[in-house]
C-alpha atoms as a PDB file:
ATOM      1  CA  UNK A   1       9.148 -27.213   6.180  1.00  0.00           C
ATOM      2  CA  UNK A   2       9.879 -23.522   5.384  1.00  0.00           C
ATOM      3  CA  UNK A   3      12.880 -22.214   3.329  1.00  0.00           C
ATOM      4  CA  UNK A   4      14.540 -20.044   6.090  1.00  0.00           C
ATOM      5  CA  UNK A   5      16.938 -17.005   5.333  1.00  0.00           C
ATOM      6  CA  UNK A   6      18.615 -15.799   8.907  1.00  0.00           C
ATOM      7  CA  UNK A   7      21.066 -12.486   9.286  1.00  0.00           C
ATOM      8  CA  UNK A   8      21.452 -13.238  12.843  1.00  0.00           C
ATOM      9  CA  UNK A   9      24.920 -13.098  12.067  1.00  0.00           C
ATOM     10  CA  UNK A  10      25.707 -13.182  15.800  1.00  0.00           C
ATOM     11  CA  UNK A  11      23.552 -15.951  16.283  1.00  0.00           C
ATOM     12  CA  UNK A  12      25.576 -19.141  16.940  1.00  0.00           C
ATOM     13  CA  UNK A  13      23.678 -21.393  14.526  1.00  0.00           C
ATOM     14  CA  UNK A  14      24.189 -18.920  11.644  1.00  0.00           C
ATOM     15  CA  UNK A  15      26.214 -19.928   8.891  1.00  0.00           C
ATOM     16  CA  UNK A  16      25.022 -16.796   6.572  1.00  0.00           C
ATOM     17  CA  UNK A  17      22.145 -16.694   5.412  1.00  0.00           C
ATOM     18  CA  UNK A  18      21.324 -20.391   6.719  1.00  0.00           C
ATOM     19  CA  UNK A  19      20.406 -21.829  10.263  1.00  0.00           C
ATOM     20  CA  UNK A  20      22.160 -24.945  11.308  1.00  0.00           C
ATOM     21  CA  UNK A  21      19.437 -26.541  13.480  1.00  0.00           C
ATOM     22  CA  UNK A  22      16.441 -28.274  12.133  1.00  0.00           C
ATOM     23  CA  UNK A  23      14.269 -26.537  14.139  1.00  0.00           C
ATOM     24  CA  UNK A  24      13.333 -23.149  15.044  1.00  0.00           C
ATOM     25  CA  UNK A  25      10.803 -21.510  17.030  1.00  0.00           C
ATOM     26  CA  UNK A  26       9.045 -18.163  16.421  1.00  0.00           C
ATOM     27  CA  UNK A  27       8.345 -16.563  19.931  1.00  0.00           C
ATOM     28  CA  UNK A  28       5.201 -14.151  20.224  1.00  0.00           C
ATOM     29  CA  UNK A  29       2.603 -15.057  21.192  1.00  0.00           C
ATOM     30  CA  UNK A  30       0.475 -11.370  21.969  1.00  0.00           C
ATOM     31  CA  UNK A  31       2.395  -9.975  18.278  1.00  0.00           C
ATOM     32  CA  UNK A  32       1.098  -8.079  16.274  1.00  0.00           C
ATOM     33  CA  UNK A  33       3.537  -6.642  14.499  1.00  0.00           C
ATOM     34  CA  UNK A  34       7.133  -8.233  13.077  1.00  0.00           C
ATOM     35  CA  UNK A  35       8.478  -6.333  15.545  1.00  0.00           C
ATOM     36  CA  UNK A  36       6.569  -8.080  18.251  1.00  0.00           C
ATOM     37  CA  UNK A  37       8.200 -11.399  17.546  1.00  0.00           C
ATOM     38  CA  UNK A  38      11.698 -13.513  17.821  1.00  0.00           C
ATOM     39  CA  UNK A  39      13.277 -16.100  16.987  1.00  0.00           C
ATOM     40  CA  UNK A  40      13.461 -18.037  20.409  1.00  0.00           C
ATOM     41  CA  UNK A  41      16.895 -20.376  19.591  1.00  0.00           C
ATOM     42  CA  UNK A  42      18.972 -17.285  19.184  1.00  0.00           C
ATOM     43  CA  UNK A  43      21.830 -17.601  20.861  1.00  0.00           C
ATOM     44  CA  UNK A  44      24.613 -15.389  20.807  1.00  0.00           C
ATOM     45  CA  UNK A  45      28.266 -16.527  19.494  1.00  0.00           C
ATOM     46  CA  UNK A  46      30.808 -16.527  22.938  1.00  0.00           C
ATOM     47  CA  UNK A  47      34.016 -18.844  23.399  1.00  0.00           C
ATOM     48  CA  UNK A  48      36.385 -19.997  20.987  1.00  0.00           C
ATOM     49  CA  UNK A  49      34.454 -23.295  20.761  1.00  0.00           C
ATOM     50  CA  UNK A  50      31.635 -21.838  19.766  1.00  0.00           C
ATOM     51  CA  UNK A  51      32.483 -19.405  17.207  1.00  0.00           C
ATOM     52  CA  UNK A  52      32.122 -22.281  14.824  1.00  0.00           C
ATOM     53  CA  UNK A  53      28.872 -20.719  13.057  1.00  0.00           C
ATOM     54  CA  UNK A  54      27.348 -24.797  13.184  1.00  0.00           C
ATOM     55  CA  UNK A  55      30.045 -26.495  15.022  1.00  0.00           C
ATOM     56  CA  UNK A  56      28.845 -30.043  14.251  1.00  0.00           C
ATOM     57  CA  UNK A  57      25.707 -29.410  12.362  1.00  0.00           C
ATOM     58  CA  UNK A  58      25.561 -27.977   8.550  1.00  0.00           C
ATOM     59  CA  UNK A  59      23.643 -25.303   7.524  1.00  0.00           C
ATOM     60  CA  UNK A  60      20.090 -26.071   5.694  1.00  0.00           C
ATOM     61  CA  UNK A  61      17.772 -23.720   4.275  1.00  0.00           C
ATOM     62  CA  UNK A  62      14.971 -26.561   5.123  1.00  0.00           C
ATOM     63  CA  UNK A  63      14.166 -25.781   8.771  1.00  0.00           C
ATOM     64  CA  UNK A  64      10.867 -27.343  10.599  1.00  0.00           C
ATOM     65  CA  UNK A  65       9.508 -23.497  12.396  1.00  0.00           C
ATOM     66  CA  UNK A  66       7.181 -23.622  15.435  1.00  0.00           C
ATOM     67  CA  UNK A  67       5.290 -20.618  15.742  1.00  0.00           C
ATOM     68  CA  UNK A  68       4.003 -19.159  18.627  1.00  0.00           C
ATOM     69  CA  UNK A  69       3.046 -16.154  17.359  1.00  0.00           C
ATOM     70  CA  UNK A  70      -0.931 -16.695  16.768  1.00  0.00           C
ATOM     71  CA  UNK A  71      -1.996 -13.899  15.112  1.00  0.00           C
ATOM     72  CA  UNK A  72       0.353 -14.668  11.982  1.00  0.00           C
ATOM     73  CA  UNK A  73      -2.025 -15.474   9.073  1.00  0.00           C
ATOM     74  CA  UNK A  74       1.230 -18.423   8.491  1.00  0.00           C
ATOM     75  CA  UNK A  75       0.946 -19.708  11.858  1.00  0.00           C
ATOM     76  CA  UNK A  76      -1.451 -22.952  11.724  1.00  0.00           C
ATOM     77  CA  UNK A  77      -2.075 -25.017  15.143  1.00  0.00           C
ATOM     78  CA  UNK A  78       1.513 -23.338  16.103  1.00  0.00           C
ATOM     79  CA  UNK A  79       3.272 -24.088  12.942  1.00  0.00           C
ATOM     80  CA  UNK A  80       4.765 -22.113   9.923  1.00  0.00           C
ATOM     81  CA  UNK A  81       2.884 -22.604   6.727  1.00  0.00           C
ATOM     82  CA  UNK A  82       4.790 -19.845   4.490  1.00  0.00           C
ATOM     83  CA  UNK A  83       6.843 -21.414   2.237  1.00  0.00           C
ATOM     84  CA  UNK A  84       9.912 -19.046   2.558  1.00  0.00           C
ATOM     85  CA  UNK A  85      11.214 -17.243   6.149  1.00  0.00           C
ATOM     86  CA  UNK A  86      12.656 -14.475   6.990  1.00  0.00           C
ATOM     87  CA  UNK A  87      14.640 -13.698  10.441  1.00  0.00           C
ATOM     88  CA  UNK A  88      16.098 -10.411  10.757  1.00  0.00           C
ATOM     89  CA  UNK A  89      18.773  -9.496  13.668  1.00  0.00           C
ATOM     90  CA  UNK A  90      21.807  -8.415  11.990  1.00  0.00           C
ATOM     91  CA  UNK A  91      23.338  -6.963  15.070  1.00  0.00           C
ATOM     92  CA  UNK A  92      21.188  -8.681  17.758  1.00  0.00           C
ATOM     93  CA  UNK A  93      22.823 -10.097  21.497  1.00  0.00           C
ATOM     94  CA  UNK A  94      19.674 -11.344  22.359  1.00  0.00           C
ATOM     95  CA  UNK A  95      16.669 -13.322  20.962  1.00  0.00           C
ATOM     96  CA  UNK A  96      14.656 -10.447  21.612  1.00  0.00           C
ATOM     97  CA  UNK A  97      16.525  -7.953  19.272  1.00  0.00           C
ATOM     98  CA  UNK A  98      15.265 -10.780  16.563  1.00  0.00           C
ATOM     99  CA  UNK A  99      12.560 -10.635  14.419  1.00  0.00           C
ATOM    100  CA  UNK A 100      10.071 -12.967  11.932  1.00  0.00           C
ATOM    101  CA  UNK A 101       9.885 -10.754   8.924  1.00  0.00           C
ATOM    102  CA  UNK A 102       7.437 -12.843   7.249  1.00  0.00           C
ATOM    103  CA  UNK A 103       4.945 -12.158  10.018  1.00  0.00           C
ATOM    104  CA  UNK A 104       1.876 -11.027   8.486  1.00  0.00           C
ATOM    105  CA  UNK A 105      -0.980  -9.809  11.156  1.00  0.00           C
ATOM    106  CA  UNK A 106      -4.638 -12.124  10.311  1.00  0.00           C
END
């Protein structure tokens, strides 16, 4: 498991800087750059109920990441081996406006 920071403060499992799910996945697969990937369980805040930031769930900075992007020098048989994670996404609506900033291309 990775220590994961998130400022995907639109993101519904935010609770700043944390994630409230135990597990995340990195989308791109073709990346190359940070820019290139996502994370795939962003999902953006709507109704009242789920404004919570975790609703149920607490916020952990242990999160279990699947990684699909395979040209990350952290990704190994589709899972993160750096020790700390960054996703970036401070103003995203969509997973795609997301970002790994740990990616590092092999």
């Amino acid at each position: 498991m990775a220590t994961l920071s998130c400022d995907a403060k639109n993101c519904m499992h935010n609770d700043a800087p944390y994630c409230c799910i135990s597990h995340i996945c990195v989308g791109g697969t073709k990346a190359m750059t940070e820019a290139e990937t996502c994370c795939d369980n962003f999902k953006e805040k709507g109704s009242m109920a789920m404004n919570s930031a975790c609703g149920q769930s607490r916020p952990n900075p242990m999160v279990d990441i699947e990684c699909k992007a395979c040209h990350c020098v952290y990704n190994e048989n589709y899972h993160c081996r750096a020790e700390a994670v960054n996703i970036c996404g401070p103003s995203a609506s969509v997973c795609d406006e997301t970002r790994c900033a740990t990616f590092q291309a092999k």
